[in-house]
PDB file of N, CA and C in Angstrom:
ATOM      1  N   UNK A   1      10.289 -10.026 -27.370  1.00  0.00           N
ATOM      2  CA  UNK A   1       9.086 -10.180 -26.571  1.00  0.00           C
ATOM      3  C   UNK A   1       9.361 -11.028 -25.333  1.00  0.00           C
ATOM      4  N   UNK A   2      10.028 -12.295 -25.596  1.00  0.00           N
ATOM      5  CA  UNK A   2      10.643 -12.681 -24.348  1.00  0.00           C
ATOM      6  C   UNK A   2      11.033 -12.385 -23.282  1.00  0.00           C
ATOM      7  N   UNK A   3      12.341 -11.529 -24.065  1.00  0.00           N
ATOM      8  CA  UNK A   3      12.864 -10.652 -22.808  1.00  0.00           C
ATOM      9  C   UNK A   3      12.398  -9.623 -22.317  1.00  0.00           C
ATOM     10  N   UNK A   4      10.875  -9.234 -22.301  1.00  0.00           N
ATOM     11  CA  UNK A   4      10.325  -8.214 -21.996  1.00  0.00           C
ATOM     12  C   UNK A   4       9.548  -9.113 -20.976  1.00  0.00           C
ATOM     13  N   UNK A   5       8.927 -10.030 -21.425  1.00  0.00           N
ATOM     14  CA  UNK A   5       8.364 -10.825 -20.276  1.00  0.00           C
ATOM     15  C   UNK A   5       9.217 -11.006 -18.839  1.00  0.00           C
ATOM     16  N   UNK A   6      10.670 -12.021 -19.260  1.00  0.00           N
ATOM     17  CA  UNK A   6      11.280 -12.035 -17.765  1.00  0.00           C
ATOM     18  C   UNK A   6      11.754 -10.951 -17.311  1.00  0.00           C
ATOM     19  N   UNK A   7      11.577  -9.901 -17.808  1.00  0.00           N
ATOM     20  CA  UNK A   7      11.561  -8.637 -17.280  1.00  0.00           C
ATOM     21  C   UNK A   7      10.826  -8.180 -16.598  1.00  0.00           C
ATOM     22  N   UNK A   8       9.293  -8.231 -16.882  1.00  0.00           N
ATOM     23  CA  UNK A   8       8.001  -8.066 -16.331  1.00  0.00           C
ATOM     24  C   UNK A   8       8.349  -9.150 -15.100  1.00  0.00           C
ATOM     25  N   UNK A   9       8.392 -10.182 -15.427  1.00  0.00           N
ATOM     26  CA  UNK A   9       8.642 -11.315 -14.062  1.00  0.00           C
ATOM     27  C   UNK A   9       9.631 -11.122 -13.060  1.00  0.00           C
ATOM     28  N   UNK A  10      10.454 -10.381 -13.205  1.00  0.00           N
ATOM     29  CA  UNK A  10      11.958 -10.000 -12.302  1.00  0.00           C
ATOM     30  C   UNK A  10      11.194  -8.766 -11.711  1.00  0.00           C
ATOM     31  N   UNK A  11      10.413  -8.285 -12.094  1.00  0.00           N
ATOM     32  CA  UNK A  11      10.396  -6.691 -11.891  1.00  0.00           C
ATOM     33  C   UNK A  11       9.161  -6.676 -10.403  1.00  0.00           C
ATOM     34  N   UNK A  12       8.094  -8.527 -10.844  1.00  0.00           N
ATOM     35  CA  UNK A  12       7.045  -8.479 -10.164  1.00  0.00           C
ATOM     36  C   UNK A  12       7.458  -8.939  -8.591  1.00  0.00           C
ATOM     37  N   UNK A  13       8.524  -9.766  -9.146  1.00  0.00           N
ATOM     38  CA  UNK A  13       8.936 -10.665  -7.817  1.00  0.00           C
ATOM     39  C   UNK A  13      10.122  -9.762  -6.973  1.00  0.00           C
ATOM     40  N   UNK A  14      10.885  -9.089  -7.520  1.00  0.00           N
ATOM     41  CA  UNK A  14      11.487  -7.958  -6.746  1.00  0.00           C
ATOM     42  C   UNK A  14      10.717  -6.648  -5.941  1.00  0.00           C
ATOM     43  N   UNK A  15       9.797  -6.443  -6.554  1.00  0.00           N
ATOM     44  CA  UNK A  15       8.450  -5.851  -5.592  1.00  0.00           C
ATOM     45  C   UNK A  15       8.149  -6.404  -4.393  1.00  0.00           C
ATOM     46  N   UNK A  16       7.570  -7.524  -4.664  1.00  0.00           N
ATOM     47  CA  UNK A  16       7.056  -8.503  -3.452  1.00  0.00           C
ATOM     48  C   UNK A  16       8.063  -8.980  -2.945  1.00  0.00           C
ATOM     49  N   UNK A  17       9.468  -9.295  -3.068  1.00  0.00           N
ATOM     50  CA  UNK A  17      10.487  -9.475  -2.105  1.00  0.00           C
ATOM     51  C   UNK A  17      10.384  -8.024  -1.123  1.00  0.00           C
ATOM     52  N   UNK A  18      10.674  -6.606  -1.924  1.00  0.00           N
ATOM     53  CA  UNK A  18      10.651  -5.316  -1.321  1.00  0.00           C
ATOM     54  C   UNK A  18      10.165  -5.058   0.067  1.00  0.00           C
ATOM     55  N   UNK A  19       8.777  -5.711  -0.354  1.00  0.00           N
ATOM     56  CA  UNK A  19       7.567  -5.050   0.522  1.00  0.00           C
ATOM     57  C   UNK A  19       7.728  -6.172   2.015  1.00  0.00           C
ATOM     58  N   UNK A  20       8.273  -7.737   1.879  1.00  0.00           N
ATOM     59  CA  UNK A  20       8.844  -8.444   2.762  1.00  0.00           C
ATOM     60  C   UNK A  20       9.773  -7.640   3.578  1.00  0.00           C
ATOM     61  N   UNK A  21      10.675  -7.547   3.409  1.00  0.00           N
ATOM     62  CA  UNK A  21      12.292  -6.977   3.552  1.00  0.00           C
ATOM     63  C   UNK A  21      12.079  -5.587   4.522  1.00  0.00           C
ATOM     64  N   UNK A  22      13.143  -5.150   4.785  1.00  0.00           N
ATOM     65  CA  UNK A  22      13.024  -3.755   5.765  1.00  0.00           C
ATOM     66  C   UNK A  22      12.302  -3.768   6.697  1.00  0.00           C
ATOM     67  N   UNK A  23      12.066  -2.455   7.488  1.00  0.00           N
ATOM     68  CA  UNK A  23      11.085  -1.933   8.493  1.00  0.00           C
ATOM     69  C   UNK A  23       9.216  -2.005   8.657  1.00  0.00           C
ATOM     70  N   UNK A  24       8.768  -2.499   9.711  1.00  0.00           N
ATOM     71  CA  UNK A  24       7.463  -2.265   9.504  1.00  0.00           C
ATOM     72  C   UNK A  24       7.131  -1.272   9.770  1.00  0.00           C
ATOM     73  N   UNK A  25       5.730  -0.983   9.828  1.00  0.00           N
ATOM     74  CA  UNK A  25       5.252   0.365  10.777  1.00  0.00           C
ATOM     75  C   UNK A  25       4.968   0.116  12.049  1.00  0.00           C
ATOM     76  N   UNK A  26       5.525  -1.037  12.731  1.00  0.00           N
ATOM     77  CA  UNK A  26       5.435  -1.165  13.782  1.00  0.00           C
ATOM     78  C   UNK A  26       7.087  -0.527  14.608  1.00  0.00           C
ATOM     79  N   UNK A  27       7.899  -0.395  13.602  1.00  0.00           N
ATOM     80  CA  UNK A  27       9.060   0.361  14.043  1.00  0.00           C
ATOM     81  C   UNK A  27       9.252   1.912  13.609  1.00  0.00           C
ATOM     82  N   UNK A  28       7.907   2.251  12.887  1.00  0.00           N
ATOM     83  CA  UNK A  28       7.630   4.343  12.837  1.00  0.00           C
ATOM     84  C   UNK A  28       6.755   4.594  13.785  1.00  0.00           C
ATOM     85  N   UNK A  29       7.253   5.838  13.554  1.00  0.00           N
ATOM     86  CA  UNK A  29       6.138   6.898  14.388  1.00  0.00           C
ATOM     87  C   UNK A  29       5.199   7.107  12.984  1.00  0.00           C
ATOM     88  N   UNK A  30       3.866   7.553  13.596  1.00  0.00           N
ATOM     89  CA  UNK A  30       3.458   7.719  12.866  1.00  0.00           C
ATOM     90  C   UNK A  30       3.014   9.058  12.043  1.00  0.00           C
ATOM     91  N   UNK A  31       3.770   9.647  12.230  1.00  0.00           N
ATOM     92  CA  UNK A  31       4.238  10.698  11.346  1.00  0.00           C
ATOM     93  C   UNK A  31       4.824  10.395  10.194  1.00  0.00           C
ATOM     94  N   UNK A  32       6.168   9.590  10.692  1.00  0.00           N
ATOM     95  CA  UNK A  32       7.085   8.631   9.384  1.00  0.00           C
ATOM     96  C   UNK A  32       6.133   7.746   8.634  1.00  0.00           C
ATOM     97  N   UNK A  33       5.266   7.270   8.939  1.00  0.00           N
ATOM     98  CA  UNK A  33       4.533   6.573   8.208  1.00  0.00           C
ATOM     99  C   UNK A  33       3.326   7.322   7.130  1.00  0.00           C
ATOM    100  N   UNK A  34       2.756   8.447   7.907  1.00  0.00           N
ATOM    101  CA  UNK A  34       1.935   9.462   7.194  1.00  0.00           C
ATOM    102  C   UNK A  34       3.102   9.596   5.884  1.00  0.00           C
ATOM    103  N   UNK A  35       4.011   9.857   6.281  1.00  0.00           N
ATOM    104  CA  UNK A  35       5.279  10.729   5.656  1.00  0.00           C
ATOM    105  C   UNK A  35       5.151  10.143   4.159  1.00  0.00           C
ATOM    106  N   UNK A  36       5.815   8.977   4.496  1.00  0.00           N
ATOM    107  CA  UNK A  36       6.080   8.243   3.059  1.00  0.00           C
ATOM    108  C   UNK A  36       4.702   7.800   2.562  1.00  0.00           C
ATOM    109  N   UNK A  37       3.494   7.763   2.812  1.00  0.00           N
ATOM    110  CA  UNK A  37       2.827   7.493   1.875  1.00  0.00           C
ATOM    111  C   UNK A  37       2.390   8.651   0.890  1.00  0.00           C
ATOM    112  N   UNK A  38       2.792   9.780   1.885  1.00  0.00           N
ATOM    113  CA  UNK A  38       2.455  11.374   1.485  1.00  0.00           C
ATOM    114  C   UNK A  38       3.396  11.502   0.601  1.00  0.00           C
ATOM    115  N   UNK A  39       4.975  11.008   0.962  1.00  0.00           N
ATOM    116  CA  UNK A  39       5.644  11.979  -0.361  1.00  0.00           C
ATOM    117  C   UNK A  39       5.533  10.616  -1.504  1.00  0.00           C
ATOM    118  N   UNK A  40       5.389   9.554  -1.096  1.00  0.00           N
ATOM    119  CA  UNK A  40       5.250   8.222  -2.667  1.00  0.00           C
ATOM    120  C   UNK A  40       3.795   8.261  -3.633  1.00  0.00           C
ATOM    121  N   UNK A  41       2.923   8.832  -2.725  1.00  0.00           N
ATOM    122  CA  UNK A  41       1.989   8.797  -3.627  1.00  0.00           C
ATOM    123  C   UNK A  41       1.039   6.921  -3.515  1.00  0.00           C
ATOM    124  N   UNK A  42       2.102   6.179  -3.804  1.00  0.00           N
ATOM    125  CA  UNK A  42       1.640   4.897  -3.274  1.00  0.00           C
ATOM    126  C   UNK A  42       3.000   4.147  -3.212  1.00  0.00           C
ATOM    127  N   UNK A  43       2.886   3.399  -1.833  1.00  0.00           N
ATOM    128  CA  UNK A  43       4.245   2.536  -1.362  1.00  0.00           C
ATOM    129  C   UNK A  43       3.195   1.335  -0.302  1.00  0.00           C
ATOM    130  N   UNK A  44       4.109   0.278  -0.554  1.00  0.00           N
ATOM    131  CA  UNK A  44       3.524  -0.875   0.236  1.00  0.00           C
ATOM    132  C   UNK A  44       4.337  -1.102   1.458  1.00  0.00           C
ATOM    133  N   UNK A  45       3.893  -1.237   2.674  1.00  0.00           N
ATOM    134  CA  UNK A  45       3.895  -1.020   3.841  1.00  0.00           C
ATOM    135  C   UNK A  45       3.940  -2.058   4.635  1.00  0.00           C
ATOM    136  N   UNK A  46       4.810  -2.949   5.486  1.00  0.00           N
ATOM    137  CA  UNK A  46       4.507  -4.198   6.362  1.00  0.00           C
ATOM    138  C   UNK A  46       4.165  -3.848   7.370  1.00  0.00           C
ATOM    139  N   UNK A  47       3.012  -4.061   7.834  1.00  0.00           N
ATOM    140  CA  UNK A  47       2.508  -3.852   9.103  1.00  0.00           C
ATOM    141  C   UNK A  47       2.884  -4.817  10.297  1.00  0.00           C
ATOM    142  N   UNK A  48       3.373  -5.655   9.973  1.00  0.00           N
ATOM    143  CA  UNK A  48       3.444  -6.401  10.925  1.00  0.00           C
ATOM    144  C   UNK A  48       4.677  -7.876  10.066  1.00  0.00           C
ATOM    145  N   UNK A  49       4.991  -9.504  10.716  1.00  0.00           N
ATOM    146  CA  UNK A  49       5.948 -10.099  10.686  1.00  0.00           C
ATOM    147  C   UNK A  49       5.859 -10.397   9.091  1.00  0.00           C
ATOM    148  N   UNK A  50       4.533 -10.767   9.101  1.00  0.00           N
ATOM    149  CA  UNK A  50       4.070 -11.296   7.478  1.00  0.00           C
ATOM    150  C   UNK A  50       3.110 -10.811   6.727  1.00  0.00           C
ATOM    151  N   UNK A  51       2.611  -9.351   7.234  1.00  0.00           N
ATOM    152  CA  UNK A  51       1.579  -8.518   6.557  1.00  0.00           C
ATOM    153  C   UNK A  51       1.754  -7.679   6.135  1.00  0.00           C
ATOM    154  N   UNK A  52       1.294  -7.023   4.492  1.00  0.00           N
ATOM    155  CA  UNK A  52       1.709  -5.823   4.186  1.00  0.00           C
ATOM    156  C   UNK A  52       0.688  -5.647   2.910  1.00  0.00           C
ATOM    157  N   UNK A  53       0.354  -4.178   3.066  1.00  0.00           N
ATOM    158  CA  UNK A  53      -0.513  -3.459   1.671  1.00  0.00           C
ATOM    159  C   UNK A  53       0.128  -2.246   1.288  1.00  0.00           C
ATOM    160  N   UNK A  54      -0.675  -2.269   0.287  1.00  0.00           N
ATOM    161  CA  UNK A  54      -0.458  -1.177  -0.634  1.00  0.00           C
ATOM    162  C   UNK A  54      -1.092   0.522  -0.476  1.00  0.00           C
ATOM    163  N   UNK A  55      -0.438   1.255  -0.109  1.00  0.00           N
ATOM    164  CA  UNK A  55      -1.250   2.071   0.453  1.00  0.00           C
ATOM    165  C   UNK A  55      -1.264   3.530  -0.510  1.00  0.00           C
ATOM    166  N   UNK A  56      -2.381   4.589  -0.476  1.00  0.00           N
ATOM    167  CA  UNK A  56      -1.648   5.495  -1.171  1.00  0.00           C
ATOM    168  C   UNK A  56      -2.672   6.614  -0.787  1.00  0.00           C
ATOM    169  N   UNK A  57      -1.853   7.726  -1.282  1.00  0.00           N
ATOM    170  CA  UNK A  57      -2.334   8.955  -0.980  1.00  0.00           C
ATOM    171  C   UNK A  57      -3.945   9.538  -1.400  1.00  0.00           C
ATOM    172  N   UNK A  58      -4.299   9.193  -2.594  1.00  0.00           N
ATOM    173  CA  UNK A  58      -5.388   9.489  -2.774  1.00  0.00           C
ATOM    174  C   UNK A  58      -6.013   8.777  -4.087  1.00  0.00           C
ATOM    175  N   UNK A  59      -7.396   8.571  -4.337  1.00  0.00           N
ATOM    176  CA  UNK A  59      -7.714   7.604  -5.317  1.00  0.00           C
ATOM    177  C   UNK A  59      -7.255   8.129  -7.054  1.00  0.00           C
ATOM    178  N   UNK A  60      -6.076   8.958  -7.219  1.00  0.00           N
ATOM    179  CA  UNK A  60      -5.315   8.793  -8.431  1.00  0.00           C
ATOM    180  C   UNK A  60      -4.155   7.735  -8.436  1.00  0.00           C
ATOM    181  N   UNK A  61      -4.065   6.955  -7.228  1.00  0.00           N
ATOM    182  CA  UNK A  61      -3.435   5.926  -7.289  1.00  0.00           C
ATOM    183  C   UNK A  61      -4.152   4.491  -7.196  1.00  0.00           C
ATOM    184  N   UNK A  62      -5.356   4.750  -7.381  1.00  0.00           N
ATOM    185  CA  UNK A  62      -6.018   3.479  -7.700  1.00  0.00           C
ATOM    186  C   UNK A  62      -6.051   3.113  -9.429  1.00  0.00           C
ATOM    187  N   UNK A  63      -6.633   2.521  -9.408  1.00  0.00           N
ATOM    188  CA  UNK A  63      -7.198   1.503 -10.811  1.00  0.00           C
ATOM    189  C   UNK A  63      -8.083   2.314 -11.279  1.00  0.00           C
ATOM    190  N   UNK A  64      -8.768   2.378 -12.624  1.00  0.00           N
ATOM    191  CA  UNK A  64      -9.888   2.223 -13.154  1.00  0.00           C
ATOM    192  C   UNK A  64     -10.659   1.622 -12.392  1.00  0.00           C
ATOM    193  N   UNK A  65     -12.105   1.891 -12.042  1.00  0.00           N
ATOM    194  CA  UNK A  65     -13.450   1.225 -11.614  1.00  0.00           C
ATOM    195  C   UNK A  65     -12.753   0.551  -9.752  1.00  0.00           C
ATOM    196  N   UNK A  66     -11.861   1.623  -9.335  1.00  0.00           N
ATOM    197  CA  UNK A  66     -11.631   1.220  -7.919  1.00  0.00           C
ATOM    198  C   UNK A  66     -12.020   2.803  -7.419  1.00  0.00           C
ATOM    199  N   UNK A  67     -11.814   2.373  -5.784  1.00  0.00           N
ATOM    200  CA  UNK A  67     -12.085   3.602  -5.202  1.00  0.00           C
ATOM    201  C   UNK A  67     -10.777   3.639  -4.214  1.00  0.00           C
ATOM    202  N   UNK A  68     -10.862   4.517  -3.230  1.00  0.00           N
ATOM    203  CA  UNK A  68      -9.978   4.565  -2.103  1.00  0.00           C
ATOM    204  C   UNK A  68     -10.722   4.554  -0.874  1.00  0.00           C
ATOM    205  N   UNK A  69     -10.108   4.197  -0.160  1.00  0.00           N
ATOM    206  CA  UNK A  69     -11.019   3.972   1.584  1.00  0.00           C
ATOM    207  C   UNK A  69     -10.272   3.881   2.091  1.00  0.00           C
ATOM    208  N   UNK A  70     -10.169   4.962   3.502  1.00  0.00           N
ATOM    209  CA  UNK A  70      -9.241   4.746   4.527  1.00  0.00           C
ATOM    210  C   UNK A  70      -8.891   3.561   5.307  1.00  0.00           C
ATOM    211  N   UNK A  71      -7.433   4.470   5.414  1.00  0.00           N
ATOM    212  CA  UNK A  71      -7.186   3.058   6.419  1.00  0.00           C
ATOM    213  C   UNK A  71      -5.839   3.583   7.492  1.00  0.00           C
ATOM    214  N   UNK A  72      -6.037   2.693   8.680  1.00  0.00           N
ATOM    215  CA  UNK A  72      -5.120   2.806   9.566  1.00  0.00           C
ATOM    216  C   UNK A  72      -4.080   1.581   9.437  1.00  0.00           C
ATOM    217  N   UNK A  73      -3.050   2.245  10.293  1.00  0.00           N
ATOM    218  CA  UNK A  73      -1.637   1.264  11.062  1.00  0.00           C
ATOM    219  C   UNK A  73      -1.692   1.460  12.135  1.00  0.00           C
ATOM    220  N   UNK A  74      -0.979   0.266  12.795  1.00  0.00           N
ATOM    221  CA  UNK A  74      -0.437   0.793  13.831  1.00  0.00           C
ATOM    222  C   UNK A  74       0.788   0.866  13.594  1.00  0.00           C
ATOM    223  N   UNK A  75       1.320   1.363  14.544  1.00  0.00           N
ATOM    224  CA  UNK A  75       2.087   2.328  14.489  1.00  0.00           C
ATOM    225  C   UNK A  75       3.511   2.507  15.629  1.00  0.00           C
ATOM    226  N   UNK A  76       4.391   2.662  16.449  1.00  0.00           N
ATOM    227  CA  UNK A  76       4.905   2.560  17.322  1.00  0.00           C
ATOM    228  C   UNK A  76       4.579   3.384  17.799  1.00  0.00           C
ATOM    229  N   UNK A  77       3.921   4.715  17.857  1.00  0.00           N
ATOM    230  CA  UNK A  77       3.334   5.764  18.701  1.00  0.00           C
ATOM    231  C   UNK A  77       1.726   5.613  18.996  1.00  0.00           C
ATOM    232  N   UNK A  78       1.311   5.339  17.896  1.00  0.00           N
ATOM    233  CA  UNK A  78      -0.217   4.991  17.711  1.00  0.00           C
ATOM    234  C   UNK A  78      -1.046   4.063  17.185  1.00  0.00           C
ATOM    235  N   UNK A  79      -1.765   3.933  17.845  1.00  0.00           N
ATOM    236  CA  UNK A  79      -2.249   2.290  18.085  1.00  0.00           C
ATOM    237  C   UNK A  79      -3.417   2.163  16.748  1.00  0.00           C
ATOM    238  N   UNK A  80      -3.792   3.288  15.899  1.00  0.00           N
ATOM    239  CA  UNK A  80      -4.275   3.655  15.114  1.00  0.00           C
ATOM    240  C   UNK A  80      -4.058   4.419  13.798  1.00  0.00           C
ATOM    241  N   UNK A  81      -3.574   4.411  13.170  1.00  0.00           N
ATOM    242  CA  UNK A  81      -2.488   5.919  12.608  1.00  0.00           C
ATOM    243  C   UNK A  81      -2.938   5.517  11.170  1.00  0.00           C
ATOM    244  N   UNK A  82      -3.633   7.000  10.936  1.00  0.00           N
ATOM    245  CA  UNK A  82      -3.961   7.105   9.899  1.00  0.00           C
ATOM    246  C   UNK A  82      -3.389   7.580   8.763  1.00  0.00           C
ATOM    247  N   UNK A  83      -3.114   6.563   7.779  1.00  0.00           N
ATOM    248  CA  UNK A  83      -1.805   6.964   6.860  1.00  0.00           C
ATOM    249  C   UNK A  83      -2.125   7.383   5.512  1.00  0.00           C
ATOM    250  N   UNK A  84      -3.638   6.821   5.105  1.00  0.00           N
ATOM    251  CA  UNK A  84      -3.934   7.089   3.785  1.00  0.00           C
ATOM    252  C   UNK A  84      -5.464   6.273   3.176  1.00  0.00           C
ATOM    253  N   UNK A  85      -5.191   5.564   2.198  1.00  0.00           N
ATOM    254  CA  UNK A  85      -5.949   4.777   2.182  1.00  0.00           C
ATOM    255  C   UNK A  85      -5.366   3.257   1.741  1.00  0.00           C
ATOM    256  N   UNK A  86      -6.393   2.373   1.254  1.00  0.00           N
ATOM    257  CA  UNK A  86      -6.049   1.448   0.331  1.00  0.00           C
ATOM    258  C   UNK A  86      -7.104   1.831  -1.081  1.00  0.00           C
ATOM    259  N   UNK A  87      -6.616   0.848  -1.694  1.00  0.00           N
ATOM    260  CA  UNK A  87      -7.707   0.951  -2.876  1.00  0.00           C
ATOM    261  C   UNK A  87      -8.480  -0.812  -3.507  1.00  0.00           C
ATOM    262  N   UNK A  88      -9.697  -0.236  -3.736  1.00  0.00           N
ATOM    263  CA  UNK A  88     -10.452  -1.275  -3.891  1.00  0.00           C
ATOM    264  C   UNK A  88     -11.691  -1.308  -4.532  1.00  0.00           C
ATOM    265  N   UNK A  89     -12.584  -2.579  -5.534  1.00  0.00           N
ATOM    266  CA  UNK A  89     -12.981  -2.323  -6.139  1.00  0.00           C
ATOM    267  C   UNK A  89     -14.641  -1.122  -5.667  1.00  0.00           C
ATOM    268  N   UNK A  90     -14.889  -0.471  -6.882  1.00  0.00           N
ATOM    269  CA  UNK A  90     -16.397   0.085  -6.622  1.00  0.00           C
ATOM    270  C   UNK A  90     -17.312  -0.732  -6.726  1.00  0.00           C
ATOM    271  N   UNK A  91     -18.130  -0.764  -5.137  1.00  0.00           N
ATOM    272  CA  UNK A  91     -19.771  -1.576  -5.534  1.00  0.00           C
ATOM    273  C   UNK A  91     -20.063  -1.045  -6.684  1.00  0.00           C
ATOM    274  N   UNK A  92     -20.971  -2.004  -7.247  1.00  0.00           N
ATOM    275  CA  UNK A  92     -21.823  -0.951  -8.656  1.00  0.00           C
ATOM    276  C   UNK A  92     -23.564  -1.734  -8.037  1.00  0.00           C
ATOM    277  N   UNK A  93     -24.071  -0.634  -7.446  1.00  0.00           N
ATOM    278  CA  UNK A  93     -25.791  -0.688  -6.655  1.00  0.00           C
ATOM    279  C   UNK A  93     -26.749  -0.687  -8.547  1.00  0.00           C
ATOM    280  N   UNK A  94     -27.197  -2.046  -8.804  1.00  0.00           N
ATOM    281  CA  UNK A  94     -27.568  -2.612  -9.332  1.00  0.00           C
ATOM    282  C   UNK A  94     -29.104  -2.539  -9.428  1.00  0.00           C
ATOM    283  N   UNK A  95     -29.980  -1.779  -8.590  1.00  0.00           N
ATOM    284  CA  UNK A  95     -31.403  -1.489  -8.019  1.00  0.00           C
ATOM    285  C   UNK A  95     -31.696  -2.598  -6.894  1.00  0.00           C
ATOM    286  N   UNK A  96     -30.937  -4.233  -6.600  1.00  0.00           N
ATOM    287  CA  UNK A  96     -31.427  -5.273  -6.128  1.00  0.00           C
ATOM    288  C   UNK A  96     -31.362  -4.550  -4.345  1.00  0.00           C
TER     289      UNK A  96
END
């Protein structure tokens, strides 16, 4: 059980190193950027020196009780570039 844990822990912090590391989408076109969220399904994305989300193709890559909502990058071609969505929780409209 242990070693399943620092496993889980190696596995979380090598992610979030990942998504640091490499290219932003400030160095794609945004085609390349459509691209890979299109063929990953969901991949996390730095937009910029110290910013980055999780982005994905459509809300079978969300959570339980989340939704999907678009979203843009920019982009090195486009100052807008629409790549996919993010995902996030569902209001639940309560009657108030």
């Amino acid at each position: 059980m242990r070693a399943l844990l620092v496993a889980a822990g190696i596995a979380g912090f090598v992610t979030g190193a990942g998504a640091q590391s490499g290219s932003t989408t400030l160095a794609m076109t945004c085609a390349q950027a459509k691209g890979i969220v299109a063929s990953r399904g969901a991949v996390m994305l730095r937009t910029g020196p110290a910013t980055y989300d999780r982005y994905v193709r459509d809300g079978s890559f969300c959570a339980f009780q989340e939704t999907v909502r678009p979203a843009w990058v920019r982009t090195v071609d486009v100052a807008q570039c629409p790549v996919g969505g993010v995902c996030g929780s569902v209001e639940i409209d309560n009657g108030r």
